[in-house]
N, C-alpha and C. Protein backbone atom coordinates (compact mmCIF):
# COMPACT_ATOMS: atom_id res chain seq x y z
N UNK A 1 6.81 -6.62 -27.97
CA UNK A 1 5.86 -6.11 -27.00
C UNK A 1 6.61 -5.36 -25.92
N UNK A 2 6.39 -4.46 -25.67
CA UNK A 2 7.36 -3.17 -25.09
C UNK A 2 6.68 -4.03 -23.48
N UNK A 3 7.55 -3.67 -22.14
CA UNK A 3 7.54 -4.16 -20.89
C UNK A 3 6.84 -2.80 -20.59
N UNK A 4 5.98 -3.07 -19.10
CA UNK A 4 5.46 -1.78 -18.18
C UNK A 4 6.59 -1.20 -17.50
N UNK A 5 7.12 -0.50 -16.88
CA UNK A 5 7.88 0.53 -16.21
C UNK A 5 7.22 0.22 -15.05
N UNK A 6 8.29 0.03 -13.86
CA UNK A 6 7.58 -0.31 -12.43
C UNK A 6 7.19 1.24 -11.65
N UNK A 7 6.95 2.08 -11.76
CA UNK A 7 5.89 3.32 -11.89
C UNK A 7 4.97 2.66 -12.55
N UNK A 8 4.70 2.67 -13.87
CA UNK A 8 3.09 2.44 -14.09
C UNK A 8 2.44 1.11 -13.84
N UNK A 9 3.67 0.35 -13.34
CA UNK A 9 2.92 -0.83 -12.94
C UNK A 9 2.37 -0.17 -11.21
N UNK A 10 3.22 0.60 -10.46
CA UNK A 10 2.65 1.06 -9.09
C UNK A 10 1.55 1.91 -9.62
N UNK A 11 1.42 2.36 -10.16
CA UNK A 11 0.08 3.48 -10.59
C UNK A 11 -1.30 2.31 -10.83
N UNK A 12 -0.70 1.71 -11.50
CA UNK A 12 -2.28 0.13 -12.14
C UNK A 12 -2.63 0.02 -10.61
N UNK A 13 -1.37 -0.70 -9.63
CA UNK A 13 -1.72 -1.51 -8.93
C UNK A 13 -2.41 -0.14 -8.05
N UNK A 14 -1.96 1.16 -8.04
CA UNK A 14 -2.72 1.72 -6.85
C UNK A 14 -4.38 2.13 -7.04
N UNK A 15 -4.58 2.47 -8.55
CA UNK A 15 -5.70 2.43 -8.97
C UNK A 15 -6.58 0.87 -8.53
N UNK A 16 -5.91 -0.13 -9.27
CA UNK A 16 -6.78 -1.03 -8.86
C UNK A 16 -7.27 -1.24 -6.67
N UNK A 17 -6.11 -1.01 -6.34
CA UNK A 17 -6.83 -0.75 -5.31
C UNK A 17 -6.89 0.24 -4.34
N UNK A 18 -7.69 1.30 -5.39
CA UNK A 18 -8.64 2.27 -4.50
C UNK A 18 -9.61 1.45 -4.91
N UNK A 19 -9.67 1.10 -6.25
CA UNK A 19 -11.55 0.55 -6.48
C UNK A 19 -11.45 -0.70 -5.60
N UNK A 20 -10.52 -1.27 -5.19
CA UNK A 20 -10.97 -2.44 -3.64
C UNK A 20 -11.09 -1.69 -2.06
N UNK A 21 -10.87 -0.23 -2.43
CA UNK A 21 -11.07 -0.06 -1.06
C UNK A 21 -12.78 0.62 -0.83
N UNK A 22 -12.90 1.16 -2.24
CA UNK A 22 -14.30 1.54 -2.36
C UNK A 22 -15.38 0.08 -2.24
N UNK A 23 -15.23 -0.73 -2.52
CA UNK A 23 -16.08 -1.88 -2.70
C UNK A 23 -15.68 -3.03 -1.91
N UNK A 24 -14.63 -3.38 -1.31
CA UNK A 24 -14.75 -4.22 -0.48
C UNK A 24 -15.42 -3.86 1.13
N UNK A 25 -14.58 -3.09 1.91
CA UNK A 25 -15.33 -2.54 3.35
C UNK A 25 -16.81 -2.84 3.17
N UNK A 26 -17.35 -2.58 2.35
CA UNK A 26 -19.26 -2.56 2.17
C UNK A 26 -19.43 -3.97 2.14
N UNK A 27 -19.34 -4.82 1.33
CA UNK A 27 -18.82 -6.04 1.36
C UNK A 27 -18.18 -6.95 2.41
N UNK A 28 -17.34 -6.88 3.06
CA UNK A 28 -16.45 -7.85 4.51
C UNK A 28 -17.40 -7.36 5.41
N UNK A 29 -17.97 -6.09 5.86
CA UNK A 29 -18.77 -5.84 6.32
C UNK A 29 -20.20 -6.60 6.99
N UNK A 30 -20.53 -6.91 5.51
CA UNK A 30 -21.74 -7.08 5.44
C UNK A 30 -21.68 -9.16 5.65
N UNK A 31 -21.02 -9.63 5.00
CA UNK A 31 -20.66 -10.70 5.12
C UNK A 31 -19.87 -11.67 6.30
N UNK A 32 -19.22 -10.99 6.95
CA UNK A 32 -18.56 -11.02 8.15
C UNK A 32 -19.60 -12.57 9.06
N UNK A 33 -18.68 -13.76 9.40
CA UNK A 33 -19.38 -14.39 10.22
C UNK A 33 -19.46 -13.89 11.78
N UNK A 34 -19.77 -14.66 12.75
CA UNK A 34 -19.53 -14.24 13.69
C UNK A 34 -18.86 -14.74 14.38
N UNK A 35 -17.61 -15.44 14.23
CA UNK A 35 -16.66 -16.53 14.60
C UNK A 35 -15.92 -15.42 15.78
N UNK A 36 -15.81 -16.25 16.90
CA UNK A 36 -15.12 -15.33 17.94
C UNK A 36 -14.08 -14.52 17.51
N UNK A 37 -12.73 -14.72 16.45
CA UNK A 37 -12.00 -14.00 16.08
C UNK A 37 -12.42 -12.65 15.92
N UNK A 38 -13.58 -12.56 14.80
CA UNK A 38 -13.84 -11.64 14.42
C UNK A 38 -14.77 -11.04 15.43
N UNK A 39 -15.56 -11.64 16.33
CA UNK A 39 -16.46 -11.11 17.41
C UNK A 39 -14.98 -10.01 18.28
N UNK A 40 -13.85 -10.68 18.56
CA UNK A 40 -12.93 -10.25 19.23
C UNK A 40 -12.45 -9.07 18.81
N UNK A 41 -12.15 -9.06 17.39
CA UNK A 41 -11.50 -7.96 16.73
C UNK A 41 -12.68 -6.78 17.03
N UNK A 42 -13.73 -6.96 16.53
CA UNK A 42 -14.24 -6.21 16.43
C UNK A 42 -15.11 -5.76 17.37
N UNK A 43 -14.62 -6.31 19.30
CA UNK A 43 -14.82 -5.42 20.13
C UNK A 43 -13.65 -4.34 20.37
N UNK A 44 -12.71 -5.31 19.69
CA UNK A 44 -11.02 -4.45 20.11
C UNK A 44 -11.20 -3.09 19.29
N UNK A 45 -11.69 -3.27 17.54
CA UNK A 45 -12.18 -1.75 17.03
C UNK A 45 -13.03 -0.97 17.77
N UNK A 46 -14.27 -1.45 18.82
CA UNK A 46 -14.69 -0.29 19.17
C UNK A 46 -14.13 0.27 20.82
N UNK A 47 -13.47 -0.17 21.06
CA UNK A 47 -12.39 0.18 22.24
C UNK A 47 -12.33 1.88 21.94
N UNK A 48 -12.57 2.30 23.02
CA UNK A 48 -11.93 4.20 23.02
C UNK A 48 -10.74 4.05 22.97
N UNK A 49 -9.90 2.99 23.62
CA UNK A 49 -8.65 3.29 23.71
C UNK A 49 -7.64 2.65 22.65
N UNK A 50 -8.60 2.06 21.60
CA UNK A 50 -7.89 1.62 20.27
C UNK A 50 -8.33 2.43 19.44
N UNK A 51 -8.45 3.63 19.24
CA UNK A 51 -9.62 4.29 18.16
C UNK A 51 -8.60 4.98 17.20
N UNK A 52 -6.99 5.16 17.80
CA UNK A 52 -6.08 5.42 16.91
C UNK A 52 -5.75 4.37 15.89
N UNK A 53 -5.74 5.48 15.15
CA UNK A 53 -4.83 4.06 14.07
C UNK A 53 -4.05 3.15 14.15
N UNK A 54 -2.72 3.34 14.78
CA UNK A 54 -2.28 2.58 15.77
C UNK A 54 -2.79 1.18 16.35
N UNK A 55 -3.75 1.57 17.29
CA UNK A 55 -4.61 1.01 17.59
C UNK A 55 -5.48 0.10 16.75
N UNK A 56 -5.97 0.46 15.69
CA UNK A 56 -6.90 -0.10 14.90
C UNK A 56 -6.25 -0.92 14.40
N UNK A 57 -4.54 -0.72 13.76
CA UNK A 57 -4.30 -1.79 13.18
C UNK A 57 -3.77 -2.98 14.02
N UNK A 58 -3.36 -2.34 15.38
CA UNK A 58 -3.41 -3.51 16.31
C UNK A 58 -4.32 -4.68 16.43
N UNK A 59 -5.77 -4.23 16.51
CA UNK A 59 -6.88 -5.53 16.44
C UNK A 59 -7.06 -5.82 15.56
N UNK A 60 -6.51 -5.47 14.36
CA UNK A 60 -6.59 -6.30 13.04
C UNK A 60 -5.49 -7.16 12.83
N UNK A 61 -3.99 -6.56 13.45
CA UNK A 61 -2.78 -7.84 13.60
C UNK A 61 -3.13 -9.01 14.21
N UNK A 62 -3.74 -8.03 15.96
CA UNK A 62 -4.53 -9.48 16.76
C UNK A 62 -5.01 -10.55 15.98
N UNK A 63 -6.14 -10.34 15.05
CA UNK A 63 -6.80 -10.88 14.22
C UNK A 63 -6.04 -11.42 13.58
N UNK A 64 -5.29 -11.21 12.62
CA UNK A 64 -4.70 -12.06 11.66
C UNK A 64 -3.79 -13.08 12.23
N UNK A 65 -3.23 -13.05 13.63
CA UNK A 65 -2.32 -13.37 14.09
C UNK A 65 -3.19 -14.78 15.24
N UNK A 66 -4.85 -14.47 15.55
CA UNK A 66 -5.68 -15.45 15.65
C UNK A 66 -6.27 -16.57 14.81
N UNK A 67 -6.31 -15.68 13.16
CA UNK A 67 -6.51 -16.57 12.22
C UNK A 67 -4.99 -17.49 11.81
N UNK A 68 -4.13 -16.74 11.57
CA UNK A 68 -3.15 -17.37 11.24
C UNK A 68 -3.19 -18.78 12.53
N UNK A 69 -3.30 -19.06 13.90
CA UNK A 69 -3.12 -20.06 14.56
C UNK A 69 -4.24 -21.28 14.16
N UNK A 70 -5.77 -20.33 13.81
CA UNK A 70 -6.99 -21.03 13.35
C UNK A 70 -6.18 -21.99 12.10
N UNK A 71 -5.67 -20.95 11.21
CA UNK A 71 -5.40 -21.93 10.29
C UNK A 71 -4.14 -23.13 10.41
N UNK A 72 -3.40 -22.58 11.22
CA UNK A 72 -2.30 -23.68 11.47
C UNK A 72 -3.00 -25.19 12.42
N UNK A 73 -3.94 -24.70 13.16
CA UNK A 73 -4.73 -25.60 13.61
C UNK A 73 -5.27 -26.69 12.87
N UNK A 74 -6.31 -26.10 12.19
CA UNK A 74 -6.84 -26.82 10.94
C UNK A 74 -6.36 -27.50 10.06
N UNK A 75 -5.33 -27.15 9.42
CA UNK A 75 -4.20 -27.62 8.83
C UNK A 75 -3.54 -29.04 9.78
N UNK A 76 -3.19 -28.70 10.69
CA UNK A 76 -2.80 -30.02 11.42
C UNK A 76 -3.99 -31.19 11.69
N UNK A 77 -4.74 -30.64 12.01
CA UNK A 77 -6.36 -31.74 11.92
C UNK A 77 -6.88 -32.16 10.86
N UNK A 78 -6.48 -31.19 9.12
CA UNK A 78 -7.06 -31.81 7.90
C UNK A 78 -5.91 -32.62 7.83
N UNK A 79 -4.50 -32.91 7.49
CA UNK A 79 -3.72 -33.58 7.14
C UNK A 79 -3.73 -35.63 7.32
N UNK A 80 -4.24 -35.88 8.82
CA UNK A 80 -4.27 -37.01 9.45
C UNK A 80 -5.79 -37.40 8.79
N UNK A 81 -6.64 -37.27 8.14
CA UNK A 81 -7.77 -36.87 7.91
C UNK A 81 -7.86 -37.54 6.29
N UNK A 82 -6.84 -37.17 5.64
CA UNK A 82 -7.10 -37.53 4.55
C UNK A 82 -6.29 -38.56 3.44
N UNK A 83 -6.91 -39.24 2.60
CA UNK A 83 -6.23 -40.08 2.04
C UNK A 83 -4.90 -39.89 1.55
N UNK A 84 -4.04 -40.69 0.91
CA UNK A 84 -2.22 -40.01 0.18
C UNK A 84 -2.38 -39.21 -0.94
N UNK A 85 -3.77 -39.86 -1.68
CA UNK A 85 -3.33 -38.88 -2.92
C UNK A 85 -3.86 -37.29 -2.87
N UNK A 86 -4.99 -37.21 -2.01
CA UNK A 86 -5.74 -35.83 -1.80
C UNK A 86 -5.15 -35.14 -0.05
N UNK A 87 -4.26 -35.75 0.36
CA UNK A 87 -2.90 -35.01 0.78
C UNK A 87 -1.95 -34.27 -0.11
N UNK A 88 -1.53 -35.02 -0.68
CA UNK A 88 -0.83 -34.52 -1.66
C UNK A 88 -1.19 -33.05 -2.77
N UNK A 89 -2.22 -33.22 -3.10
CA UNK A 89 -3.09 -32.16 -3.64
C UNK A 89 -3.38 -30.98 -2.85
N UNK A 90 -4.05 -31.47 -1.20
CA UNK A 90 -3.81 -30.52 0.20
C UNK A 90 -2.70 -29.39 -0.33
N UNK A 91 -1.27 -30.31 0.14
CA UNK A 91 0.17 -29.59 0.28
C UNK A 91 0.62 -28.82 -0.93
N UNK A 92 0.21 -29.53 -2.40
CA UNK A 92 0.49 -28.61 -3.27
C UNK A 92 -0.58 -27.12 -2.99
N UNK A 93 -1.64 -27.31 -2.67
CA UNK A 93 -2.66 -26.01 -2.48
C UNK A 93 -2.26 -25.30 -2.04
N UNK A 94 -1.57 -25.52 -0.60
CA UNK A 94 -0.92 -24.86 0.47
C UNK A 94 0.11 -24.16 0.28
N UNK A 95 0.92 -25.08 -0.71
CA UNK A 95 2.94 -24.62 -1.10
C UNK A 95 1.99 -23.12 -1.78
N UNK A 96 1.41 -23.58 -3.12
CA UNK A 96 0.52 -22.29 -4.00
C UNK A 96 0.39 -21.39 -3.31
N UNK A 97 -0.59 -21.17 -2.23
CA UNK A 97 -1.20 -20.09 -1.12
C UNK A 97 -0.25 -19.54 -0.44
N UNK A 98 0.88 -20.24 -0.10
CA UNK A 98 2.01 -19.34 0.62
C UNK A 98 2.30 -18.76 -0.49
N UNK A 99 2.96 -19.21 -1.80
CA UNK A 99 3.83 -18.38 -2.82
C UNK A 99 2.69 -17.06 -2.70
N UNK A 100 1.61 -17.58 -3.20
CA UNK A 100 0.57 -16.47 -3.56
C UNK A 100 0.77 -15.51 -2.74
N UNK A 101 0.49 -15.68 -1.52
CA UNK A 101 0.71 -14.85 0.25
C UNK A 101 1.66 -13.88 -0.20
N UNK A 102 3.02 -14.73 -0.10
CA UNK A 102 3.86 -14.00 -0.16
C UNK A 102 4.41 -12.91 -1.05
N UNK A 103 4.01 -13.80 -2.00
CA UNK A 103 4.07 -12.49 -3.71
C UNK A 103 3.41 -11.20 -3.17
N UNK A 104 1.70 -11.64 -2.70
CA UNK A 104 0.73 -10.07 -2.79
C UNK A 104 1.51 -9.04 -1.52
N UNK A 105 2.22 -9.93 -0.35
CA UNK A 105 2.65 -8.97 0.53
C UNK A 105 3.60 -7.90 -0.10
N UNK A 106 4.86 -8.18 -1.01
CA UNK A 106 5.67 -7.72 -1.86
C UNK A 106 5.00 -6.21 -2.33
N UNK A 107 3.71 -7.35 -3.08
CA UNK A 107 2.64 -5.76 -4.35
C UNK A 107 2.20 -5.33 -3.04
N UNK A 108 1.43 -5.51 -2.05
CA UNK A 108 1.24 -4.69 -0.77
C UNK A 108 1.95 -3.25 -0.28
N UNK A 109 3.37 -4.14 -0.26
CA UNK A 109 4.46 -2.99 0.40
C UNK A 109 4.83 -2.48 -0.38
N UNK A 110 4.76 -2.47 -1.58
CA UNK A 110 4.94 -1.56 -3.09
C UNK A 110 4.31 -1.04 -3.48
N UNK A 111 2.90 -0.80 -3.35
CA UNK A 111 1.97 -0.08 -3.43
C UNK A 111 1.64 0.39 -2.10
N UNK A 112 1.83 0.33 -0.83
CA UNK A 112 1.49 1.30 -0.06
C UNK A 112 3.03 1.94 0.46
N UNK A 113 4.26 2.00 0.24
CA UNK A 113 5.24 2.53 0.16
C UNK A 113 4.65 3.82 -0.68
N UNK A 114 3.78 3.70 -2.05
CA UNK A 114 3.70 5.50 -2.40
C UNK A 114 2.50 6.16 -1.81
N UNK A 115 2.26 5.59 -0.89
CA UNK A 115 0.78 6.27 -0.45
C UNK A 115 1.04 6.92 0.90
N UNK A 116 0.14 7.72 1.53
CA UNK A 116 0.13 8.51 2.47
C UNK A 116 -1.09 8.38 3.41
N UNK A 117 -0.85 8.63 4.87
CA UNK A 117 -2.83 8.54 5.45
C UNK A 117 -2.73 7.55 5.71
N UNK A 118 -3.59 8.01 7.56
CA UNK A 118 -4.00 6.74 7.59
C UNK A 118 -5.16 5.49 7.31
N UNK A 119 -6.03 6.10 6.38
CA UNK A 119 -7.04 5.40 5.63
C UNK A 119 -6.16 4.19 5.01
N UNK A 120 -4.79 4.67 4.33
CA UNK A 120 -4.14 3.44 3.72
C UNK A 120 -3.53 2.80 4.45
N UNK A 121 -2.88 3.11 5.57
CA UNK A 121 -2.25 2.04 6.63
C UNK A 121 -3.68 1.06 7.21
N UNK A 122 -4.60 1.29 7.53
CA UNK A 122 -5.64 0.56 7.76
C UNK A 122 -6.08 -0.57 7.07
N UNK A 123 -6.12 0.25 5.28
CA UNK A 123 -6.24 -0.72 4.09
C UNK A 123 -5.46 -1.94 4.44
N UNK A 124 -4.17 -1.17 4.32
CA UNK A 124 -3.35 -2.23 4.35
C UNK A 124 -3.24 -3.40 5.49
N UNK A 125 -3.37 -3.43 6.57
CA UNK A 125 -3.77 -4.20 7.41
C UNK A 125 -4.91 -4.89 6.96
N UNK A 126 -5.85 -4.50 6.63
CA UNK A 126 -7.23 -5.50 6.34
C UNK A 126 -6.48 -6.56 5.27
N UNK A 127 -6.00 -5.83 4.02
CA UNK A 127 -5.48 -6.64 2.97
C UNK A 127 -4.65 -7.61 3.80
N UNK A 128 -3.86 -7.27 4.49
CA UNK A 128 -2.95 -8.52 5.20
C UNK A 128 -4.02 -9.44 6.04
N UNK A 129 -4.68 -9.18 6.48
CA UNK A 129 -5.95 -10.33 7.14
C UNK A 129 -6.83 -10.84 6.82
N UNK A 130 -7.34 -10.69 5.70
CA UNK A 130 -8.46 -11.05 4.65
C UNK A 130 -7.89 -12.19 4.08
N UNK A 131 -6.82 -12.68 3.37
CA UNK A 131 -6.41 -13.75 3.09
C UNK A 131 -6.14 -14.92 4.12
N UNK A 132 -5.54 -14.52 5.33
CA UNK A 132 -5.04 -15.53 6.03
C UNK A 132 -6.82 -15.96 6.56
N UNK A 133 -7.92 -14.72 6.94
CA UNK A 133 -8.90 -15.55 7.34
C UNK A 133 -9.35 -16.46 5.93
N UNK A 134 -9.48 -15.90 5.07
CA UNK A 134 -10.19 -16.78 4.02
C UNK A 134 -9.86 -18.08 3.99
N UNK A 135 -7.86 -18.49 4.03
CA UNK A 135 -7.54 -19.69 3.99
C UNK A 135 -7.82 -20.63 5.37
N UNK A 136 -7.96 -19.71 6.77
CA UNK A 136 -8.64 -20.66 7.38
C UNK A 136 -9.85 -21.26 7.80
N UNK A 137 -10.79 -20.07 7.26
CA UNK A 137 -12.07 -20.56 6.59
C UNK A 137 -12.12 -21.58 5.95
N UNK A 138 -11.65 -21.64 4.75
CA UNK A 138 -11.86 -22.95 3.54
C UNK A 138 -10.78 -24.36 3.97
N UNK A 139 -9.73 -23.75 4.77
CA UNK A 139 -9.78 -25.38 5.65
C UNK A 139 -10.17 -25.77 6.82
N UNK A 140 -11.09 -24.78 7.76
CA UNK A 140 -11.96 -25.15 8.72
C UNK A 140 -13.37 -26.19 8.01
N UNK A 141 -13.80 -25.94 7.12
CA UNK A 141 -14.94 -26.41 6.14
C UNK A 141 -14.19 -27.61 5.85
N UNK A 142 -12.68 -27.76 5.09
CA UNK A 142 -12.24 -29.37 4.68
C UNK A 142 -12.07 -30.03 5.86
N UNK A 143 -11.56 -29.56 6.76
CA UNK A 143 -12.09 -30.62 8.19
C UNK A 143 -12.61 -30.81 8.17
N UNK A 144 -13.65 -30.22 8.56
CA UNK A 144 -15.11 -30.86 8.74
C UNK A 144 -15.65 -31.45 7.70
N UNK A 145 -15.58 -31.36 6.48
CA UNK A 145 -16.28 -32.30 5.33
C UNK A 145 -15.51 -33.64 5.27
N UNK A 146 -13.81 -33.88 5.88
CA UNK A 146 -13.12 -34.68 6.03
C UNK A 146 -13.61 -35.55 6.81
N UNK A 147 -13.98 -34.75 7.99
CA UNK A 147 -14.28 -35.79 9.19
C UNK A 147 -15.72 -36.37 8.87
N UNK A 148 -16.67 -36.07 7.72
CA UNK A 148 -17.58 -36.25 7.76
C UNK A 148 -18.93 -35.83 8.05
N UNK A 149 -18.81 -34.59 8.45
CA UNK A 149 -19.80 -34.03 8.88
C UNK A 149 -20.49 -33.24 7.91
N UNK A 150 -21.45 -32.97 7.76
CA UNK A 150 -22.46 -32.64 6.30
C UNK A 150 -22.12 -30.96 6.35
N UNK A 151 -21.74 -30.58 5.38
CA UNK A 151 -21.42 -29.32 5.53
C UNK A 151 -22.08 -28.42 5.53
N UNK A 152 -22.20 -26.63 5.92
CA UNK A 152 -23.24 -25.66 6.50
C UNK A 152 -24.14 -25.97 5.18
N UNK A 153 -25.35 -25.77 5.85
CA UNK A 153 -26.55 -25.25 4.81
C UNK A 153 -26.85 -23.68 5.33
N UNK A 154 -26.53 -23.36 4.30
CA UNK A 154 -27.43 -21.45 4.76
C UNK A 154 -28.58 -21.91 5.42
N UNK A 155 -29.83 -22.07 4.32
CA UNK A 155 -31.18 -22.38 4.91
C UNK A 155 -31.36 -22.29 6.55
N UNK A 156 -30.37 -22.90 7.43
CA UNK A 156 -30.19 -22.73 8.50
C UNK A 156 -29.69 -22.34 9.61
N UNK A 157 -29.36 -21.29 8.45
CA UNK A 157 -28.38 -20.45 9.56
C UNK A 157 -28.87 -18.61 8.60
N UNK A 158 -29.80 -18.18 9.00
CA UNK A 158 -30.23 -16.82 9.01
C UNK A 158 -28.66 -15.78 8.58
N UNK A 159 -28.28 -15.83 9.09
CA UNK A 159 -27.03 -15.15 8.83
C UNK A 159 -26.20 -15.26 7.60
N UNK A 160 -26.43 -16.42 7.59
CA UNK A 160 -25.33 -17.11 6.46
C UNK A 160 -26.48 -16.36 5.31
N UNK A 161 -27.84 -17.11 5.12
CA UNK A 161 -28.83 -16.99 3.87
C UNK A 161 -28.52 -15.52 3.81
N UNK A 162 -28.46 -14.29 4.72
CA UNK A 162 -28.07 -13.26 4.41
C UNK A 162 -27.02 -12.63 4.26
N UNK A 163 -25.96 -13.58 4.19
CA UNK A 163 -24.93 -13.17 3.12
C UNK A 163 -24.49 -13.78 1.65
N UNK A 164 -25.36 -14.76 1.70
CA UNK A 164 -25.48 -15.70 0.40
C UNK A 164 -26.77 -14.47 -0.77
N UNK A 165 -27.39 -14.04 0.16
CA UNK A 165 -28.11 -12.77 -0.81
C UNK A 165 -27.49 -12.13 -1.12
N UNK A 166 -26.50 -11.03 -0.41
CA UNK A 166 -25.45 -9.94 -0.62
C UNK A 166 -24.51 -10.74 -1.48
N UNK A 167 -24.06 -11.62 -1.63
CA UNK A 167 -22.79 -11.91 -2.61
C UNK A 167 -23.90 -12.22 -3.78
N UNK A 168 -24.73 -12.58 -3.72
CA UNK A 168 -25.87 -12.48 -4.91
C UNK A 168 -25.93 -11.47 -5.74
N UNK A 169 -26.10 -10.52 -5.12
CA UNK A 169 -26.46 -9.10 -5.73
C UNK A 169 -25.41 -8.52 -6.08
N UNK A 170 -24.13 -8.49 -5.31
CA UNK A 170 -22.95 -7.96 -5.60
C UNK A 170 -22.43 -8.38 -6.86
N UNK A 171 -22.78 -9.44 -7.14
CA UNK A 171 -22.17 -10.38 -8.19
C UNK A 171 -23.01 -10.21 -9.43
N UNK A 172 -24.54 -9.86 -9.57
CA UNK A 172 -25.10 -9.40 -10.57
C UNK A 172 -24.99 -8.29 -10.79
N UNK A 173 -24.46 -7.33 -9.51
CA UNK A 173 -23.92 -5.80 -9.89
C UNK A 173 -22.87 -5.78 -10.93
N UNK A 174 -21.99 -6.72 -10.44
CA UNK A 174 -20.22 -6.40 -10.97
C UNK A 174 -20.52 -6.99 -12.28
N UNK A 175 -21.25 -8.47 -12.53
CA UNK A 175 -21.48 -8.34 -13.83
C UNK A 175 -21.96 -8.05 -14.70
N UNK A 176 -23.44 -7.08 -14.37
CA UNK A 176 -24.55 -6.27 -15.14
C UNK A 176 -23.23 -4.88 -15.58
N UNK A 177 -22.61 -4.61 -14.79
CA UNK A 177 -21.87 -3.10 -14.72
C UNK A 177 -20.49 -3.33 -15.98
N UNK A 178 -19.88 -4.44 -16.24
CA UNK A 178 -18.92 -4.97 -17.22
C UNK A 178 -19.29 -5.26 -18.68
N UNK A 179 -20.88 -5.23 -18.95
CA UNK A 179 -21.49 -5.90 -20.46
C UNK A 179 -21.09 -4.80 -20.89
């Protein structure tokens, strides 16, 4: 079985994400909670005086650099929280998510090393903040299901039920569009 050539492996990976830059923004967008981080960032995007790129990717570092503490937070509050053996399971998740982290930063800077514009320096910033919020999302939620507390119901939260529709539809798009 003949190996890819790291050119056409940068060509896959840049193709594959233009089609994430076409389809996600519409998406994070639309889904977006309203957790002060992101309330923050996204007064810092409409700032006149952040409107450079520069700028833009500044309140998205801000951001990642707010989530990244969210999650170090959380992380210290799920740990005391939970039994030895589903600690253990925790830390292996965690060791995983850094390797993971760290691997995609690598394909990140290797795929936007051949690109140009600042549409892609932007990309690239979101891609670097989209993970770190996700992981402190999903251990803000194991706290709280740790500590006991009954976890979100959409139903009651308007916002949420309307992004539980949009990942609905998105998801019968992507798989009606693959048969």
């Amino acid at each position: 079985m003949r190996r890819a050539s790291f050119p056409s492996v940068v060509w896959i990976a840049s193709g594959v994400l233009a089609a994430l830059l076409v389809a996600l923004p519409a998406v994070r967008a639309e889904v977006a909670t309203a957790d002060p981080i992101d309330a923050s960032m996204r007064t810092c995007l409409a700032r006149s005086d952040m409107s450079s790129t520069t700028g833009q990717v500044q309140c998205m570092d801000n951001a990642r650099i707010g989530w990244k503490t969210a999650l170090d937070n959380a992380w210290q509050q799920l740990l005391p929280k939970l039994p030895p053996a589903r600690r253990t399971q925790w830390q292996k998740s965690e060791s995983a998510w850094l390797a993971s982290r760290d691997a995609e930063k690598q394909l990140l800077t290797a795929v936007f090393a051949t690109t140009n514009g600042s549409m892609y320096v932007l990309a690239e910033a979101d891609m670097q903040l989209q993970p770190v919020r996700d992981r402190a999302l999903a251990l803000r939620t194991a706290v709280a299901e740790a500590g006991g507390k009954p976890p979100r119901v959409c139903r009651a939260d308007a916002q949420c039920e309307h992004a539980m529709f949009d990942l609905n539809r998105y998801y019968r798009r992507l798989r009606c569009g693959f048969r």
